[in-house]
Protein backbone atom coordinates (compact mmCIF):
# COMPACT_ATOMS: atom_id res chain seq x y z
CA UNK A 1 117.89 46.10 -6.18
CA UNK A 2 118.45 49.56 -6.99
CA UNK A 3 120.06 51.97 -4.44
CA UNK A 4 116.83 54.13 -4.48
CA UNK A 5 114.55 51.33 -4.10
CA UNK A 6 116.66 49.96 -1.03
CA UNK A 7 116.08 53.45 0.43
CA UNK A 8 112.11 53.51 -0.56
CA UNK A 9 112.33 50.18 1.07
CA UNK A 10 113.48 51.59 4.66
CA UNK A 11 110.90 54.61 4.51
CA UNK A 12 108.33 52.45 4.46
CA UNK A 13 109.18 50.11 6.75
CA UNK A 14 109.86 53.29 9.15
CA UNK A 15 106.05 53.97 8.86
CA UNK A 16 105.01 50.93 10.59
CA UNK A 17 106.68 51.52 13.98
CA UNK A 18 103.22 52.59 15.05
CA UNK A 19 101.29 49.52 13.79
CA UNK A 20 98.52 51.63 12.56
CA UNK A 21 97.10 53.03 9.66
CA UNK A 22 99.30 55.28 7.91
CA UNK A 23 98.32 57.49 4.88
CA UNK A 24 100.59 60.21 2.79
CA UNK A 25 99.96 63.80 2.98
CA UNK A 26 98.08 63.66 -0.62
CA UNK A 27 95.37 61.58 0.64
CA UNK A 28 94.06 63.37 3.47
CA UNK A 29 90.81 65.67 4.39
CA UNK A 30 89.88 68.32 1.86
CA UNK A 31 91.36 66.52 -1.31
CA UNK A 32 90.12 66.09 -4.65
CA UNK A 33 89.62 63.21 -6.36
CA UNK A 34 89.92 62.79 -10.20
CA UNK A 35 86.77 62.32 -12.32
CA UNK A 36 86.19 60.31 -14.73
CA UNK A 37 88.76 57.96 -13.96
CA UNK A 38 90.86 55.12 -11.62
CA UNK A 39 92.09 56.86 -8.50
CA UNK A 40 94.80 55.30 -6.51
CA UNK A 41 94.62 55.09 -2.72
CA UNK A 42 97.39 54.02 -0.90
CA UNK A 43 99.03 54.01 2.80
CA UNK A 44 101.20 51.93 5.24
CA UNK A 45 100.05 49.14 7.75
CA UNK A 46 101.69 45.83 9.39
CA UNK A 47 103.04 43.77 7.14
CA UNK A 48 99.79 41.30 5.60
CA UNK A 49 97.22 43.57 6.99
CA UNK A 50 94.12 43.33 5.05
CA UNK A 51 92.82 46.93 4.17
CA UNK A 52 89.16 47.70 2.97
CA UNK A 53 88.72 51.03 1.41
CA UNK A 54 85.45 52.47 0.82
CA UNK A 55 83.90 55.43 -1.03
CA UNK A 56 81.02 56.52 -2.95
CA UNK A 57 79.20 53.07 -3.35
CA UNK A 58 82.05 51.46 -3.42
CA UNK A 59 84.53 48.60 -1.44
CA UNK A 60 88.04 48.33 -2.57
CA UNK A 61 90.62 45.70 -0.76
CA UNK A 62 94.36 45.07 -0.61
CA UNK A 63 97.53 43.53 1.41
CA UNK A 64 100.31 45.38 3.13
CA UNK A 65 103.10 44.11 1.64
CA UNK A 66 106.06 43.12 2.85
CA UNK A 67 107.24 46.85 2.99
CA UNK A 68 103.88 47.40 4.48
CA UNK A 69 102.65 49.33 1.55
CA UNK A 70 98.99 48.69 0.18
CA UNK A 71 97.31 50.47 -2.70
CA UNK A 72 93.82 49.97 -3.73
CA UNK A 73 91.92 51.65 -6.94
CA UNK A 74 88.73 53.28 -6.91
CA UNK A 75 87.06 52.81 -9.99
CA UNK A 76 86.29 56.26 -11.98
CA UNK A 77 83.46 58.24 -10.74
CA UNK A 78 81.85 61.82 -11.74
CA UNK A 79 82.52 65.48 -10.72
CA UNK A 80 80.93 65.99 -7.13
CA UNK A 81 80.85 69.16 -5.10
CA UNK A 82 79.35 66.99 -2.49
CA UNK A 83 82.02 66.92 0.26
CA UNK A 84 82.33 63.21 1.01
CA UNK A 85 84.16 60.63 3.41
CA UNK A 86 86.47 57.34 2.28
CA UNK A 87 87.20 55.48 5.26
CA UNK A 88 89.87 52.81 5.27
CA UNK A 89 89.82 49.69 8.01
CA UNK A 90 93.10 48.38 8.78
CA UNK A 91 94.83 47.55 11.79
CA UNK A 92 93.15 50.69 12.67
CA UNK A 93 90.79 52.97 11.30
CA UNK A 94 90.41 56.10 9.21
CA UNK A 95 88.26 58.47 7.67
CA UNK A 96 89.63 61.23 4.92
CA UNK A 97 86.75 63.69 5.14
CA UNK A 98 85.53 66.58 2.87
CA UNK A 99 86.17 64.90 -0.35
CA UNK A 100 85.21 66.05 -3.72
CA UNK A 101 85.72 65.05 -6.85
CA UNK A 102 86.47 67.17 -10.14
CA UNK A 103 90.02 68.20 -11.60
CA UNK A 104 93.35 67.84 -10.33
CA UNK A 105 96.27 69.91 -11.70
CA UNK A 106 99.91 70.05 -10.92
CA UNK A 107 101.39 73.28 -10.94
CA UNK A 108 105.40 72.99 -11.16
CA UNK A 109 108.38 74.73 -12.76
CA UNK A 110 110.59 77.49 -10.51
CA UNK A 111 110.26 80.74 -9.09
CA UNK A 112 107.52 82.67 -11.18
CA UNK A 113 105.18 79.57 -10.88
CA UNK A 114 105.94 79.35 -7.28
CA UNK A 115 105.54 82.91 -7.25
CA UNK A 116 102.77 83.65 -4.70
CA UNK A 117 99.08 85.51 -4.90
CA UNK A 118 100.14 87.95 -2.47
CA UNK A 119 103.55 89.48 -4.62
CA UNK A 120 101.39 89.51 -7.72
CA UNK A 121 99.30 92.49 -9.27
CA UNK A 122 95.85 92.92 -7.05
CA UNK A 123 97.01 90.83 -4.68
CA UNK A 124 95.19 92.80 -2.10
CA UNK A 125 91.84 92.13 -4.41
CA UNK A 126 92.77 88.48 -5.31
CA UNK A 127 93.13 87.25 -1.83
CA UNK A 128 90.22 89.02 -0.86
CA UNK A 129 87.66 87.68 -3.37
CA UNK A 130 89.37 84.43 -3.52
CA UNK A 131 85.84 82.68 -1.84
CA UNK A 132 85.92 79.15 -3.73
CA UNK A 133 85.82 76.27 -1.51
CA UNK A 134 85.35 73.91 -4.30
CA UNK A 135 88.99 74.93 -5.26
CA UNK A 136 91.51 72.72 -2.95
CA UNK A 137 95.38 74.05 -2.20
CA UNK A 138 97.89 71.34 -1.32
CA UNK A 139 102.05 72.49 -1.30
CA UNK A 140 104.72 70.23 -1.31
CA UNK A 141 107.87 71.65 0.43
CA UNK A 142 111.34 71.90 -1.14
CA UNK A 143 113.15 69.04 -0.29
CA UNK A 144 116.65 68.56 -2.02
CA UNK A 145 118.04 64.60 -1.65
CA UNK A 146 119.49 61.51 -3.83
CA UNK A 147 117.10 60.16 -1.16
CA UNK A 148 113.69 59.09 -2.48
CA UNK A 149 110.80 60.49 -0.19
CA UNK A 150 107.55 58.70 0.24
CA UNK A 151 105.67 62.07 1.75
CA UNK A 152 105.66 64.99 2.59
CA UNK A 153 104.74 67.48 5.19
CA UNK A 154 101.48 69.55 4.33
CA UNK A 155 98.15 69.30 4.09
CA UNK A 156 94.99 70.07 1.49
CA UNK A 157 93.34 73.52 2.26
CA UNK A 158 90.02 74.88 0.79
CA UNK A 159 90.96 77.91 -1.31
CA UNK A 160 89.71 80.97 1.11
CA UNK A 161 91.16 84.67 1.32
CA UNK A 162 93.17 82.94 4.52
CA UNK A 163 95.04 80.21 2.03
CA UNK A 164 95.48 81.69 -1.03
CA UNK A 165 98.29 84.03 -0.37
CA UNK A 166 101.01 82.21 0.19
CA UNK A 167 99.53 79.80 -3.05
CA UNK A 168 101.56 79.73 -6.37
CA UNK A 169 99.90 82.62 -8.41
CA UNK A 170 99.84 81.00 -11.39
CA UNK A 171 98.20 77.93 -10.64
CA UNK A 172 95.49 79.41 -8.56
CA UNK A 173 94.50 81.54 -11.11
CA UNK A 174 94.73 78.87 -13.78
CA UNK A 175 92.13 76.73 -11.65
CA UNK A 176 90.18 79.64 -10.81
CA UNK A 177 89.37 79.94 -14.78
CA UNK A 178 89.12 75.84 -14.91
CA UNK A 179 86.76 76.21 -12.01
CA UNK A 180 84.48 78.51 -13.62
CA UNK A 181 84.34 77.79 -17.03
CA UNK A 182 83.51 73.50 -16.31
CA UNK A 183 81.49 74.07 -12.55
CA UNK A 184 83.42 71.30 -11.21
CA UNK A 185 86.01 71.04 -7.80
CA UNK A 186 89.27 71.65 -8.73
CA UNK A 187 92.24 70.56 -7.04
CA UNK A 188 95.84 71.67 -7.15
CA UNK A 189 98.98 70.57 -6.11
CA UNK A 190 101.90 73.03 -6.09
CA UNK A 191 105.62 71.80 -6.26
CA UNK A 192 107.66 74.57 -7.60
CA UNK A 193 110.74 75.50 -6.14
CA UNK A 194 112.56 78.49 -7.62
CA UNK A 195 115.81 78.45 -9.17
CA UNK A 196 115.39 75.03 -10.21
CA UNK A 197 116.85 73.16 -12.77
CA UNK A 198 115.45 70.93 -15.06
CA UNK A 199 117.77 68.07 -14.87
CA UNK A 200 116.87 68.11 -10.77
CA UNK A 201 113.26 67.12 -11.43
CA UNK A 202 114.54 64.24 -13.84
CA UNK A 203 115.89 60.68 -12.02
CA UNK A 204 119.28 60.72 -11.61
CA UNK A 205 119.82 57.38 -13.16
CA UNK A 206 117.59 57.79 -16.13
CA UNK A 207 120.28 60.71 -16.92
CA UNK A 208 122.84 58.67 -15.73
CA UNK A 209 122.52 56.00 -18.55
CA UNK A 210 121.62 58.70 -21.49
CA UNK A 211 124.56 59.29 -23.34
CA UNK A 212 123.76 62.80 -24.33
CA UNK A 213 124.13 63.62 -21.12
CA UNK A 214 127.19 62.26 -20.28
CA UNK A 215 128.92 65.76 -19.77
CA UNK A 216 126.83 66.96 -16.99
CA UNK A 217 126.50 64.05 -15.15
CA UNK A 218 130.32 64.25 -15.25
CA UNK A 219 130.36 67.64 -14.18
CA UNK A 220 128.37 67.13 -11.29
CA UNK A 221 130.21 63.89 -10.07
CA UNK A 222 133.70 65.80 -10.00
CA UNK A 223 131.63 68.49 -8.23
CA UNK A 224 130.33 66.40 -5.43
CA UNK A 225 133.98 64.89 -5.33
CA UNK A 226 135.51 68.31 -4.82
CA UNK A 227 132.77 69.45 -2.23
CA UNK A 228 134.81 66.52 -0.06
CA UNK A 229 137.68 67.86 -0.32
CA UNK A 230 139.63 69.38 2.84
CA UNK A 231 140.19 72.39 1.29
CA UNK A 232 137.09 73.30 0.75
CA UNK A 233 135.73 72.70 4.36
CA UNK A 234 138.71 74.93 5.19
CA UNK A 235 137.72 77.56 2.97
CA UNK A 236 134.21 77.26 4.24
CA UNK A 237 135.26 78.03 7.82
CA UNK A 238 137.78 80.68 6.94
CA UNK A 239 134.72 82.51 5.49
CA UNK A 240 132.24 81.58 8.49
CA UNK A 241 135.00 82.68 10.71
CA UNK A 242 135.14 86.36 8.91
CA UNK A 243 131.64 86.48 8.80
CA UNK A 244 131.59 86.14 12.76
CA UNK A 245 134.08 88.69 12.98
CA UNK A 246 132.09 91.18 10.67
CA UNK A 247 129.15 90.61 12.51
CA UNK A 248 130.68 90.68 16.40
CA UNK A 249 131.58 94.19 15.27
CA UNK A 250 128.22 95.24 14.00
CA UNK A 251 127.30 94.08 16.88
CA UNK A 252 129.36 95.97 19.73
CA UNK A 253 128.94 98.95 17.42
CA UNK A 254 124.95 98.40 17.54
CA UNK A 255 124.77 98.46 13.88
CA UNK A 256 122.29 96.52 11.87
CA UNK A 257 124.01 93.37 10.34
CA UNK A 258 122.17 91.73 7.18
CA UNK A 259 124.48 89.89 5.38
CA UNK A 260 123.42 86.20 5.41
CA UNK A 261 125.90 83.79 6.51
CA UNK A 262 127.82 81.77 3.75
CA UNK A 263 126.89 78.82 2.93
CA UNK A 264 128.46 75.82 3.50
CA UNK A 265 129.53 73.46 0.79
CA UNK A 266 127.25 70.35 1.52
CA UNK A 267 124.60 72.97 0.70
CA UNK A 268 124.58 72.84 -2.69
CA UNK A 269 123.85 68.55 -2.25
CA UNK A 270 120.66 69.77 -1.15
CA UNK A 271 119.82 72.15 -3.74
CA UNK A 272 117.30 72.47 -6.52
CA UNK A 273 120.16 72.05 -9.67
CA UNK A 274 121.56 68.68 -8.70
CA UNK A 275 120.74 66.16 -10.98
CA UNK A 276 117.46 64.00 -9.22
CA UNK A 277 117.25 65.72 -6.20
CA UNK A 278 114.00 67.78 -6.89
CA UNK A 279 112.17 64.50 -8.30
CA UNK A 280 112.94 62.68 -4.93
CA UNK A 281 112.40 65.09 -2.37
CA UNK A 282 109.43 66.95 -4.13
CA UNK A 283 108.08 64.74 -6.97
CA UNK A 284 108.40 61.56 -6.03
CA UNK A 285 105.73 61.60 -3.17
CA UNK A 286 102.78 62.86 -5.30
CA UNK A 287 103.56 60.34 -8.40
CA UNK A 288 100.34 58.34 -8.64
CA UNK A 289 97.90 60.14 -7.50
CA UNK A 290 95.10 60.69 -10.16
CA UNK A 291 95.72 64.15 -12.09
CA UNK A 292 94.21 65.27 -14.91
CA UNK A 293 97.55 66.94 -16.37
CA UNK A 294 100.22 69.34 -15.66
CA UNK A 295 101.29 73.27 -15.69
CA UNK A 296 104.97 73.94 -16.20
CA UNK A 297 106.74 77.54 -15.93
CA UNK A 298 110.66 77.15 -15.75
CA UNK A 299 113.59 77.26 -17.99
CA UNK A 300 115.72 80.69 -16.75
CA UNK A 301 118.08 78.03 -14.68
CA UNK A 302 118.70 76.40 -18.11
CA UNK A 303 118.69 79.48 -20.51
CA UNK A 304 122.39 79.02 -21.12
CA UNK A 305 121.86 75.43 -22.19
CA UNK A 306 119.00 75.99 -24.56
CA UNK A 307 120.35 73.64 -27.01
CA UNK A 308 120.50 70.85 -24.08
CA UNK A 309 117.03 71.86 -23.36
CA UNK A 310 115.93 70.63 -26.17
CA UNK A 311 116.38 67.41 -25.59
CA UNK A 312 115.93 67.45 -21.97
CA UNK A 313 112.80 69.01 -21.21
CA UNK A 314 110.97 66.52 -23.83
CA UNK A 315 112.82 63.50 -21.64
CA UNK A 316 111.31 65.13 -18.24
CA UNK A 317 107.95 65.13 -19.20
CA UNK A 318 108.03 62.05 -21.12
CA UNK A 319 109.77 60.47 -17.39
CA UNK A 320 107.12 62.09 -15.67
CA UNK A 321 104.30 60.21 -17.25
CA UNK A 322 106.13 56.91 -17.44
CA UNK A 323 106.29 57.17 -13.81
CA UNK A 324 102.60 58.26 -13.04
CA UNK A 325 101.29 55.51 -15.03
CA UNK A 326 98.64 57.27 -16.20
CA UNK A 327 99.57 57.51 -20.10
CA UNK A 328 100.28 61.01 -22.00
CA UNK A 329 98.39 62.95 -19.75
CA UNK A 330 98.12 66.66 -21.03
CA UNK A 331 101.09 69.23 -20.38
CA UNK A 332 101.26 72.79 -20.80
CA UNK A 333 104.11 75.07 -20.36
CA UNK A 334 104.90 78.82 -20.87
CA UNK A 335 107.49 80.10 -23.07
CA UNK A 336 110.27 82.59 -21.04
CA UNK A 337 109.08 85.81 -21.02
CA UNK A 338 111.23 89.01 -22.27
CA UNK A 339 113.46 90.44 -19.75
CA UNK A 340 116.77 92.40 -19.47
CA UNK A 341 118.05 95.14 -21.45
CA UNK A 342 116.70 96.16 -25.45
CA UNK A 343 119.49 95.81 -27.66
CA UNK A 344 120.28 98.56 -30.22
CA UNK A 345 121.50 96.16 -33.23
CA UNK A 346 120.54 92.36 -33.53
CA UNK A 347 122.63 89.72 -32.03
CA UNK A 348 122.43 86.32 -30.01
CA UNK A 349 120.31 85.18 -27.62
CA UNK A 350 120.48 83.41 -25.09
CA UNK A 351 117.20 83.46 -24.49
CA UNK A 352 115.82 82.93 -27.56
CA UNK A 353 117.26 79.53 -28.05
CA UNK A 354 115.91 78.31 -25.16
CA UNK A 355 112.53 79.67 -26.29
CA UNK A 356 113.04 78.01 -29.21
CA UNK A 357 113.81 74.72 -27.95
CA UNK A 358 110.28 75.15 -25.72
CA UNK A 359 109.09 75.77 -29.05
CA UNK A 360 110.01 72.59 -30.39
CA UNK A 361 108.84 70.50 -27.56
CA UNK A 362 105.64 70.59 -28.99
CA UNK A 363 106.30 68.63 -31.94
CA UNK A 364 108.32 66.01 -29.84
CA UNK A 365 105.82 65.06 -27.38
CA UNK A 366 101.67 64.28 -27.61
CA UNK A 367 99.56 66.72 -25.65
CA UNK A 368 101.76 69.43 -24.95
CA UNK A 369 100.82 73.16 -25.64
CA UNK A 370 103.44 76.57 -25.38
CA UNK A 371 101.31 79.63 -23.00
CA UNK A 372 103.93 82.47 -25.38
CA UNK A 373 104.08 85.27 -22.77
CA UNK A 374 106.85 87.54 -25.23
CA UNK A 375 104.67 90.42 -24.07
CA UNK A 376 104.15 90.33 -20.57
CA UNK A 377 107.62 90.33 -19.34
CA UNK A 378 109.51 92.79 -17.16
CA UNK A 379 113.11 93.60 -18.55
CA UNK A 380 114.10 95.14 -14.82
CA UNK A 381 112.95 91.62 -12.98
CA UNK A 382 112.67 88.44 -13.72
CA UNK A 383 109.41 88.02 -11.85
CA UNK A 384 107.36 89.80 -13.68
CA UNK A 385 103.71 90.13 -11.56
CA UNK A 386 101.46 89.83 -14.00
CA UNK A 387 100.34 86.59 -13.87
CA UNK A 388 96.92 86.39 -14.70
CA UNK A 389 97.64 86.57 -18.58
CA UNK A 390 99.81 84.09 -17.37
CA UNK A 391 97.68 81.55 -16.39
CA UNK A 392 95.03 82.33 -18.70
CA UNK A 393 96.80 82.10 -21.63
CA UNK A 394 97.83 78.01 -20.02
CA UNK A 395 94.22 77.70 -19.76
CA UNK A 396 93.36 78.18 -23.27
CA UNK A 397 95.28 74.91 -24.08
CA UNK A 398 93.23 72.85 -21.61
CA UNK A 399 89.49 74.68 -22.64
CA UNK A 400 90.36 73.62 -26.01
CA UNK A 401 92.28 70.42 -26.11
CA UNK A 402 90.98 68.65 -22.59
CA UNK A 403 87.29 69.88 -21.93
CA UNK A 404 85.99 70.61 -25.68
CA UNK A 405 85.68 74.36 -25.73
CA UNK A 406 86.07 76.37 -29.16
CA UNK A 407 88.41 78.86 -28.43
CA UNK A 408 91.69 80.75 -29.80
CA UNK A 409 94.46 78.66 -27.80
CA UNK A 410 97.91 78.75 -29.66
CA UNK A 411 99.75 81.79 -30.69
CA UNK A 412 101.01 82.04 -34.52
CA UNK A 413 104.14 80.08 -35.22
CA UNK A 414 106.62 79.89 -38.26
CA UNK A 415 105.53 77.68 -40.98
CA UNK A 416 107.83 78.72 -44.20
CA UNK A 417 110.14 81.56 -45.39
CA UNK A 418 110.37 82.41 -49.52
CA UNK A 419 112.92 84.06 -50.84
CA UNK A 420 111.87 86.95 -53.86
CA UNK A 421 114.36 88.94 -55.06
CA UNK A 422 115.74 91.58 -52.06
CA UNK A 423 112.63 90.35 -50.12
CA UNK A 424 111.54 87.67 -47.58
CA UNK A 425 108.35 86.19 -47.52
CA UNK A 426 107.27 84.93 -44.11
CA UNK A 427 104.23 82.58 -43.77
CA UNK A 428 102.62 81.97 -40.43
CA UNK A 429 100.54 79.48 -38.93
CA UNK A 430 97.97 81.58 -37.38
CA UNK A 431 95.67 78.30 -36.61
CA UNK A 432 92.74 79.67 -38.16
CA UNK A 433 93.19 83.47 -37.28
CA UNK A 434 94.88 86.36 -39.11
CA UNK A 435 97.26 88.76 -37.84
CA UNK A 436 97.50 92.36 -36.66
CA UNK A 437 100.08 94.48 -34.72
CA UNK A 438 98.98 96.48 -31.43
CA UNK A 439 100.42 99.92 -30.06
CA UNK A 440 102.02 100.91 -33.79
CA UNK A 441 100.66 100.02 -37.68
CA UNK A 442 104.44 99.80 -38.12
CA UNK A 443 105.60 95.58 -37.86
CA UNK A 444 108.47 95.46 -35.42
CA UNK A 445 110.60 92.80 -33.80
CA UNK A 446 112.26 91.71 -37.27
CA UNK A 447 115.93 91.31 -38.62
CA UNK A 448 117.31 89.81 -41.64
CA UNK A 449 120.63 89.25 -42.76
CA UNK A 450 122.49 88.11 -46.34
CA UNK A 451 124.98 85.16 -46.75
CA UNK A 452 127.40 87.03 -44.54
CA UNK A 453 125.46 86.45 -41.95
CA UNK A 454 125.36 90.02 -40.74
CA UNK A 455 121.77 90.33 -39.16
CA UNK A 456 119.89 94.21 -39.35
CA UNK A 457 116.40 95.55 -38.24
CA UNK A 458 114.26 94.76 -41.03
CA UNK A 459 111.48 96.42 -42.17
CA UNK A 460 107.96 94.38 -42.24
CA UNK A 461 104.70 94.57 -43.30
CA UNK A 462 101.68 92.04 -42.93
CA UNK A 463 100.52 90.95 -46.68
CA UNK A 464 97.31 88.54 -46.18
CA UNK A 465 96.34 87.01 -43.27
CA UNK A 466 98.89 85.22 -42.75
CA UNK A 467 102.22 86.11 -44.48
CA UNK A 468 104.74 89.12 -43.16
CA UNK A 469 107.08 90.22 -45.87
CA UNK A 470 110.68 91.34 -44.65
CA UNK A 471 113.33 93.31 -45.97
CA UNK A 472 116.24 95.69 -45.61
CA UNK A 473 118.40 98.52 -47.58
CA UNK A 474 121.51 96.85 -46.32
CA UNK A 475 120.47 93.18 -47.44
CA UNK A 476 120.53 92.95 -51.52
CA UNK A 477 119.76 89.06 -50.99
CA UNK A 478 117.93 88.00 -47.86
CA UNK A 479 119.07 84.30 -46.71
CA UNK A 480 117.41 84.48 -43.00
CA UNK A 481 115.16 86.04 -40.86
CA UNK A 482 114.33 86.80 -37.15
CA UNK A 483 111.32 87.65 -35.18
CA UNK A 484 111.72 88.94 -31.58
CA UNK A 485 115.19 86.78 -31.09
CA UNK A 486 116.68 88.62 -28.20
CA UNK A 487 116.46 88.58 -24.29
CA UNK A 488 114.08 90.97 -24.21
CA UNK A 489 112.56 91.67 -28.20
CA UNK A 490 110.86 94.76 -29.16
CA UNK A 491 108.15 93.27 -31.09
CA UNK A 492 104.05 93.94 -31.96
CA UNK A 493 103.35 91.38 -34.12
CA UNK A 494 99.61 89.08 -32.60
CA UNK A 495 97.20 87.32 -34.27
CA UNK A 496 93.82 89.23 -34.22
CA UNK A 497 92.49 86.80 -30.84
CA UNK A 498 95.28 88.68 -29.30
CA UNK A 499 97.94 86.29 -28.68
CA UNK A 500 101.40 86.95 -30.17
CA UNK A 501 103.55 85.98 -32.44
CA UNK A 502 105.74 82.86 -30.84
CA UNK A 503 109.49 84.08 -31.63
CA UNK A 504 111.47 82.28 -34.38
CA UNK A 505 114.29 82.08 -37.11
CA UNK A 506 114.27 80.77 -40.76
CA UNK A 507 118.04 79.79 -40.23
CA UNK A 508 119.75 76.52 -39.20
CA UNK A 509 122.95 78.83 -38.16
CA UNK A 510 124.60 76.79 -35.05
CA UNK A 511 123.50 77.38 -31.61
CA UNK A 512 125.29 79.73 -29.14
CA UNK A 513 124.59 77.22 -26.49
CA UNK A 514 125.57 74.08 -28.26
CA UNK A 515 128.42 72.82 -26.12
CA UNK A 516 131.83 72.29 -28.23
CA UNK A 517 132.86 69.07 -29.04
């Protein structure tokens, strides 16, 4: 038996101390159920307890294991604003009350999709017209472990100008446009923690016996070695000892004091970058319960191991639906958005690999879609607080692709390059638009270079609806071009629906971020 499942093991046999009833924090009053298909319900109860579950019409029974775990499965049902009750008999009794039944979305990723209502633009209007009770909140707390969790503390909330602050911004808004545009519930469940990696939401051992990831599970099991070390505890109080001494002075000298503490090193074993501890202490207690798909907004952790993403964000999602059991279950993400300084002449990006490998993504998994946000960005912070566009621009993948509306949804990507003469010939897939630039006529946001590899600002202009052609004084004989491949691009280039251009390159030329051999 697995370490982890040892552990999962204990949990639940901790739940039965009570000999009652015992249900996660996901299935409680004020949920949403799934329409249109097989919800799980499950809980805790003595070991052989028989456990009826009943809801809308329907009686559903199971067995406490030995573990004392039961699950039952309602069968599919409609949308229903009708707030209903599913009691469960067990060794005792219980009734989850206010339930409806529509669409349930998980909103994950880091800090701007945890970023709340109240820091974003109009917060003061949001969370004041924020009157939907048919939209229900539920927030899993960040818990870092190699522990696996089987719940969580928190609780489903009807979406009010009371709960909505504190709510990720991105997903409310998402299911605010879900909720209006279908006239169904919609639930959402909000586990992002910022900061986070992408390797922490991933099982440690499912990393642990991939091969291309052999480095940074090294890495992080000499870090966790040296974390034990003496000298590091003895560094750690050296520095909470100075600490104490800068801050009994502030003190006697009645001076304000703000410098945090440090932290100590066992911290960072709890964090949101260590391999598996985000999918265990966050993930891991929601996985099962019916959704209809999932939002995504991270990758600034990673940005300096773009090429790694490229491989590893595909794996997450494709672990994450393994693990729900519910097949390839729709997943949208959105593309990092430009930030830090404009740069006068063209160079690397950091950045733009990553964006690139996002890019890819969609190609390497089924029912994925890219939200391109190049234009909404902030290049002084990182949270920009516009997210609105944000979440609309997510929803356009799920109108179109999930619930059958006719809509612009993806922004113009890269298709082919040809080469004529001193010029580069740049065709787009504009999926059925055309393009058009906004602010100036001029094109901006391209760069070409010659065999030497020597990139320039380019000069572009749209020819057709769908084809840009490039070219520069300094560049007799074009090999490659750019568009908005920098941290933070200067670029204007959209398709007429107003979405832009997603960033690209013609070239193959090695990655920045491709770790040496």
């Amino acid at each position: 038996m697995r370490p982890f499942a040892i552990t999962s093991l204990l949990t639940s046999l901790a739940f039965l101390a009570q000999a009652e009833i015992k249900l996660p924090s996901i299935i409680g009053d004020n949920m949403v159920l799934q329409q249109k298909q097989a919800n799980p319900i499950w809980g805790w109860d003595t070991p052989g307890a028989e456990v009826t579950v009943k809801f809308a019409g329907q009686t559903k029974t199971a067995k406490a294991g030995a573990d004392g775990k039961w699950t039952v499965k309602l069968d599919a049902v409609p949308a229903n604003a009708q707030p209903a009750t599913i009691s469960i008999q067990g060794t005792t009794a219980k009734e989850v009350k206010n339930v409806l039944v529509g669409e349930v979305w998980v909103c994950s990723g880091q800090s701007n999709m945890q970023w709340s209502v109240n820091g974003c633009w109009d917060a003061d209007l949001e969370m004041a017209t924020a009157k939907y009770p048919n939209i229900r909140l539920i927030s899993v707390p960040q818990i870092g472990t190699q522990e696996p969790q089987q719940d969580f503390k928190g609780a489903w909330k009807e979406c009010s100008p009371e709960t909505v602050g504190p709510f990720t911004a991105v997903g409310y808004f998402y299911g605010r446009i879900l909720h209006r545009m279908l006239d169904v519930p919609v639930g959402l469940i909000n586990n992002a923690w910022g900061g986070s990696a992408a390797e922490a939401w991933v099982r440690r051992d499912v990393l642990e016996n991939d091969a291309r990831f052999k480095g940074l599970m090294a890495d992080w099991v000499q870090r966790e070695k040296d974390l034990e070390t003496d000298k590091v505890r003895q560094d750690h109080e050296k520095a909470m000892a100075d600490w104490n001494a800068k801050k009994d002075e502030a003190d006697k000298a009645k001076q304000p004091f703000a410098t945090r503490p440090p932290k100590g090193p066992q911290e960072i074993l709890k964090g949101n970058a260590r391999p598996g501890n985000i999918y265990n202490g966050v993930l891991l207690p929601t996985i099962g319960y019916g959704i209809k798909g999932v939002i995504w907004y991270q990758g600034e952790t990673n940005a300096g191991r773009g090429y790694e993403y490229s491989y590893l964000f595909p794996l997450m999602i494709e672990h994450w639906r393994q693990e729900w059991k519910q097949g390839d279950f729709p997943f949208y993400w959105v593309q990092l958005a430009d930030f830090m300084g404009e740069v006068s002449t063209p160079e690397e990006s950091s950045w733009a690999e990553l964006r690139e490998s996002q890019t890819k993504t969609q190609a390497a998994i089924k029912n994925g879609g890219q939200a391109v946000i190049i234009d909404l960005g902030d290049s002084n912070d990182i949270h920009p607080k516009n997210k609105r566009d944000v979440a609309e621009r997510l929803a356009r993948h799920a109108l179109v692709n999930d619930y059958g509306f006719k809509l612009p949804s993806r922004s113009p990507e890269y298709k082919s390059v040809a080469i004529e003469g001193s010029k580069a010939v740049v065709t787009l897939d504009n999926f059925g638009s055309s393009l058009r630039t906004v602010d100036v006529s001029e094109v901006k946001g391209f760069a070409i270079c010659g065999e030497d590899r020597k990139w320039v600002w380019a000069t572009a202009k749209i020819i057709g609806r769908d084809k840009v052609e490039v070219s520069a004084a300094e560049v007799a004989k074009p090999v490659a071009v750019r568009y908005a491949w920098a941290n933070n691009p200067v670029c204007n280039l959209y398709s007429v629906d107003g979405l832009p251009v997603t960033p690209f390159r013609t070239d193959d030329f090695p990655m920045t971020t491709k770790p040496k051999e």
